[in-house]
N, C-alpha and C. Protein backbone atom coordinates (compact mmCIF):
# COMPACT_ATOMS: atom_id res chain seq x y z
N UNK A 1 0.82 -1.19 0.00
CA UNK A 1 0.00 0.00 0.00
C UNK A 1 0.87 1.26 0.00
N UNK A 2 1.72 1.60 0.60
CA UNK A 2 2.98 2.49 1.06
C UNK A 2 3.35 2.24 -0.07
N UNK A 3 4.12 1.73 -1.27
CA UNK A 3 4.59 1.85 -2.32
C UNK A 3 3.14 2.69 -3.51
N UNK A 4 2.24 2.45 -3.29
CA UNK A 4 1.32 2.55 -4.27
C UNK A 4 0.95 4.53 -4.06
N UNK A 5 0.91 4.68 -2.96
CA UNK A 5 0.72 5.98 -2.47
C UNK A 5 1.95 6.83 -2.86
N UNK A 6 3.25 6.29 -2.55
CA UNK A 6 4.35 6.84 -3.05
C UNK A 6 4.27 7.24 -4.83
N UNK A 7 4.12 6.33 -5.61
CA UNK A 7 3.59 6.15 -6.62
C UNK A 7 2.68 7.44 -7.63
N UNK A 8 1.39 6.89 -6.62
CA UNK A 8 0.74 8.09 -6.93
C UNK A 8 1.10 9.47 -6.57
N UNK A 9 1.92 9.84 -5.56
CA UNK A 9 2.45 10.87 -5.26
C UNK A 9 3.70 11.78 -6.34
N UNK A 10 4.02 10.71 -6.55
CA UNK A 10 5.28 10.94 -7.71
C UNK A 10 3.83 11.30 -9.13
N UNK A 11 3.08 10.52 -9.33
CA UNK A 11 2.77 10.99 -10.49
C UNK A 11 2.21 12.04 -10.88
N UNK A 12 1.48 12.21 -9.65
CA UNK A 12 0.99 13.64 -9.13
C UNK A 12 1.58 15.00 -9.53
N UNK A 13 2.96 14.68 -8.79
CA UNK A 13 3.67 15.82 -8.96
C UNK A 13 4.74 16.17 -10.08
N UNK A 14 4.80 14.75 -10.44
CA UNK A 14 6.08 14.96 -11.44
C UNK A 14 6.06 16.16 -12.45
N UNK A 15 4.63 16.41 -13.13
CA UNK A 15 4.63 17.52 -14.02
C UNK A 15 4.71 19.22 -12.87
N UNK A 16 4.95 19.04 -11.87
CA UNK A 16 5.16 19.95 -11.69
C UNK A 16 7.09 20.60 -11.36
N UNK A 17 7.39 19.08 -11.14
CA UNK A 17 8.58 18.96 -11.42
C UNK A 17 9.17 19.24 -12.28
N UNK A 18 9.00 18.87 -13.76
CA UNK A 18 9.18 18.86 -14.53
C UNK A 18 9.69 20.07 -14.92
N UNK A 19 7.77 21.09 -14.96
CA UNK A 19 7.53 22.45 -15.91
C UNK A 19 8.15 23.96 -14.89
N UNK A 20 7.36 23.29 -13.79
CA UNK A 20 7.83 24.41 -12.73
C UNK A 20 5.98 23.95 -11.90
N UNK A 21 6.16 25.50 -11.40
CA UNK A 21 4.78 25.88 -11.00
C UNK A 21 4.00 27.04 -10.56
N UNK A 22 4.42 27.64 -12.12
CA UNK A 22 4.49 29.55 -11.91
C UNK A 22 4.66 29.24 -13.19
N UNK A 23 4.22 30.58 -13.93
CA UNK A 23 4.12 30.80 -15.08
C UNK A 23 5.42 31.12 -15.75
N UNK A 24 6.64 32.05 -14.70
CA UNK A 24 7.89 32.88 -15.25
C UNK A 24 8.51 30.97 -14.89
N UNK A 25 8.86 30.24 -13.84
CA UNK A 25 9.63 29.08 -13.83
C UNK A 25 9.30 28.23 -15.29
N UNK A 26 7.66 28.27 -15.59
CA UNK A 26 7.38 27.54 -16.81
C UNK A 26 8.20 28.07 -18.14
N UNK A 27 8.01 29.20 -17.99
CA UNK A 27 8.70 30.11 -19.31
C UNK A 27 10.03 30.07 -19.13
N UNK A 28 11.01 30.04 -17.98
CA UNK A 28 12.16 29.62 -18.27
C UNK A 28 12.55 28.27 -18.38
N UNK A 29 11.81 27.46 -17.91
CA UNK A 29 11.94 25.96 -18.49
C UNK A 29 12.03 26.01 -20.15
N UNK A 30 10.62 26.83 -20.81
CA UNK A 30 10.21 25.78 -22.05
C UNK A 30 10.53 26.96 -23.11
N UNK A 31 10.93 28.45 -22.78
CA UNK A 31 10.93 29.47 -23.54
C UNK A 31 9.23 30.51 -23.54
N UNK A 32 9.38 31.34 -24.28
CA UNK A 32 7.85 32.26 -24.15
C UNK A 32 7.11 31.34 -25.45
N UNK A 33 5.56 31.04 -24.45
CA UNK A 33 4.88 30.27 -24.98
C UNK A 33 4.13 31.39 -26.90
N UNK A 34 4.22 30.88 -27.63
CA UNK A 34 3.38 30.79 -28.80
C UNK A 34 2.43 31.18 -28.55
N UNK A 35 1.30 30.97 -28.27
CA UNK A 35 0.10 31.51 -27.60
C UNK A 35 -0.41 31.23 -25.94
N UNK A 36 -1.37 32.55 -25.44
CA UNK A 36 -1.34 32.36 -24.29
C UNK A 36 -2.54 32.74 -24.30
N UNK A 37 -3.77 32.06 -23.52
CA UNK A 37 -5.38 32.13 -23.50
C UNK A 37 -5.59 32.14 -22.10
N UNK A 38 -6.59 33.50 -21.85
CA UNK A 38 -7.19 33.41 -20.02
C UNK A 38 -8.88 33.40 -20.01
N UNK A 39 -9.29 32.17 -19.53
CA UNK A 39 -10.30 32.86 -19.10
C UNK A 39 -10.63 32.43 -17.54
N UNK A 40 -11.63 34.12 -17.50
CA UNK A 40 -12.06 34.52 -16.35
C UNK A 40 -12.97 33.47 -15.69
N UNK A 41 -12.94 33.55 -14.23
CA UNK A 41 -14.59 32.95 -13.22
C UNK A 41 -14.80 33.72 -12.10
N UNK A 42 -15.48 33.61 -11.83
CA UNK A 42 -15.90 34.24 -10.34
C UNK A 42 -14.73 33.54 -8.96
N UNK A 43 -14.43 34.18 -8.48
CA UNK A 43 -13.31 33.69 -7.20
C UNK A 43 -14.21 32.71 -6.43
N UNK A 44 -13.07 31.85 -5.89
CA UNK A 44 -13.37 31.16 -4.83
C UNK A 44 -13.60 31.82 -3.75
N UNK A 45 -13.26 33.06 -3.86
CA UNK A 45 -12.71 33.61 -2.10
C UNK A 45 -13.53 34.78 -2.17
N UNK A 46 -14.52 34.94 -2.05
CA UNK A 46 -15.38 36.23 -1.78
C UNK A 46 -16.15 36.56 -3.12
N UNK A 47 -17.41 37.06 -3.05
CA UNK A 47 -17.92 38.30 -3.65
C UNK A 47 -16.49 39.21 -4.40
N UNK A 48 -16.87 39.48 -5.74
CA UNK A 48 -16.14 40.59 -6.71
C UNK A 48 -14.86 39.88 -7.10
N UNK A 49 -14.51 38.99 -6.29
CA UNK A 49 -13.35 38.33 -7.03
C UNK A 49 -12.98 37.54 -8.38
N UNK A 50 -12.34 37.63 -9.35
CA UNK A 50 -12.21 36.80 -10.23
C UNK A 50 -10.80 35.81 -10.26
N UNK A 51 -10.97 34.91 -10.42
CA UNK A 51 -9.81 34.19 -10.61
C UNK A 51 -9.87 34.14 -12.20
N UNK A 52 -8.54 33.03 -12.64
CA UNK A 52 -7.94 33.27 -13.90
C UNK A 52 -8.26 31.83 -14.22
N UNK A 53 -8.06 31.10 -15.13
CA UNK A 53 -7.68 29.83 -15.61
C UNK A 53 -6.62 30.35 -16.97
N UNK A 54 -4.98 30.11 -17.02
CA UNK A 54 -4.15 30.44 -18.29
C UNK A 54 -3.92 29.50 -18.64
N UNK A 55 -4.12 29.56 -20.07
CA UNK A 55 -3.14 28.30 -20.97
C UNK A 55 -2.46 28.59 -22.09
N UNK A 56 -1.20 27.92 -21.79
CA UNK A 56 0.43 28.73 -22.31
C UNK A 56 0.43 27.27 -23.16
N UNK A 57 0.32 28.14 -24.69
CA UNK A 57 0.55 26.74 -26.02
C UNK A 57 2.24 27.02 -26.01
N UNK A 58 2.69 25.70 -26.50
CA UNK A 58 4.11 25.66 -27.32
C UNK A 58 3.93 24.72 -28.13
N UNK A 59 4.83 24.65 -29.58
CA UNK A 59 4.63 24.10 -30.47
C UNK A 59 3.65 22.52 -30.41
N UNK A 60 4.18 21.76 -28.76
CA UNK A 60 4.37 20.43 -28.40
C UNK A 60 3.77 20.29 -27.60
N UNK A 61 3.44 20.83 -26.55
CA UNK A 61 3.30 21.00 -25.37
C UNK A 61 1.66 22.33 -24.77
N UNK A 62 0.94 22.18 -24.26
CA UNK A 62 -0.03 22.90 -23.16
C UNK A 62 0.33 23.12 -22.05
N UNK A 63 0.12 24.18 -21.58
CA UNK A 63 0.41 24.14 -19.71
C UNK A 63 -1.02 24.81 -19.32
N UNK A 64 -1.47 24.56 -18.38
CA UNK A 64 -2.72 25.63 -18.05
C UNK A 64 -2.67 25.66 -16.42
N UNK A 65 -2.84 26.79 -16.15
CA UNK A 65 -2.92 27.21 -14.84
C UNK A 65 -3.76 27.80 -14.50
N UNK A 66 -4.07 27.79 -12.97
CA UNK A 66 -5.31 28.24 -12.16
C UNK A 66 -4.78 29.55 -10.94
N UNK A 67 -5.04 30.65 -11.86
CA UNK A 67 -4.08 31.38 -11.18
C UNK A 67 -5.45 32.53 -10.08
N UNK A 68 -4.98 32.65 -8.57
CA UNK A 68 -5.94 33.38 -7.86
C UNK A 68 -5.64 34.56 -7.39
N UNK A 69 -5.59 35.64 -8.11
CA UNK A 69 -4.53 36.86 -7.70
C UNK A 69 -5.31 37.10 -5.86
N UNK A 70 -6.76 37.45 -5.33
CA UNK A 70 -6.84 37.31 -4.07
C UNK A 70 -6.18 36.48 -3.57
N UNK A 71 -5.83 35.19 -2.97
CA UNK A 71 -4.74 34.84 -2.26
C UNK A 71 -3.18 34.22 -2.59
N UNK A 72 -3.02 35.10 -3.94
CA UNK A 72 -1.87 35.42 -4.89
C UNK A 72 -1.43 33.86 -4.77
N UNK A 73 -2.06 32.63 -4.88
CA UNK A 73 -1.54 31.56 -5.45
C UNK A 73 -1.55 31.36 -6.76
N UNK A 74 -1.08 30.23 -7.50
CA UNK A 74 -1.06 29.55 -8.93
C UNK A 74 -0.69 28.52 -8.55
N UNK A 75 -1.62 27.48 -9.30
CA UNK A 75 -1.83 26.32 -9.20
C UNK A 75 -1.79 25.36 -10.92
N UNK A 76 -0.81 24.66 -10.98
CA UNK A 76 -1.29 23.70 -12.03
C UNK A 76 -2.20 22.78 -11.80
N UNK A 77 -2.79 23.13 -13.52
CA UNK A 77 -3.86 22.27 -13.14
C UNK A 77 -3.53 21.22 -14.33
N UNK A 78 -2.69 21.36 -15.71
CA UNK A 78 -2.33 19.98 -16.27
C UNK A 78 -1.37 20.27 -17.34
N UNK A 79 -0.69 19.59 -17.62
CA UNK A 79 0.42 19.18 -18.68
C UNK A 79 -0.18 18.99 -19.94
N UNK A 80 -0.42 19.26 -20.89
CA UNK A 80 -0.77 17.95 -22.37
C UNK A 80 0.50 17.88 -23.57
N UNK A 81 0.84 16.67 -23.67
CA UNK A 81 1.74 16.59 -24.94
C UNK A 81 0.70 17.20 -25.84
N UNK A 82 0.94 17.65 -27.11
CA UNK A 82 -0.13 17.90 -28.09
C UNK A 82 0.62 17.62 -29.52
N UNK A 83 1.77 16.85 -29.46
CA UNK A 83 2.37 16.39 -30.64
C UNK A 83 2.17 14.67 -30.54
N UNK A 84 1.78 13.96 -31.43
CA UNK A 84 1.69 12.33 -31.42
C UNK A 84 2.97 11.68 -31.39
């Protein structure tokens, strides 16, 4: 069980390993993305807030992030190869 959790833990995180987990660590990993798309939602955290959802194309590669300027986190939310 302890191996399997480890496991999933690693797989979990590895793409954050990988890319970073910030938009400037991503961009110095992979270079300035090709295109970059935001859209808006209503915040988790109060009335008037908006959070972000970004997604940073490269030729090969997606990154998209869940960015919450009220409690100034960013969060990945996934990796996609987009080359076969």
């Amino acid at each position: 069980m302890f191996e399997l959790l480890v496991a999933a833990k690693l797989l979990l995180l590895a793409p954050e390993t990988v890319v970073g987990t910030d938009r400037a660590r991503i961009e110095a990993r992979l270079g300035a993305p090709t295109g970059v798309g935001t859209d808006l939602m209503g915040g988790r955290h109060g009335i008037g807030t908006t959070d972000r959802v970004v997604t940073l194309d490269w030729p090969d590669v997606r990154v998209r992030l869940y960015e919450s300027p009220a409690t100034k986190t960013v969060a990945l939310i996934g990796v996609t190869v987009t080359k076969d």
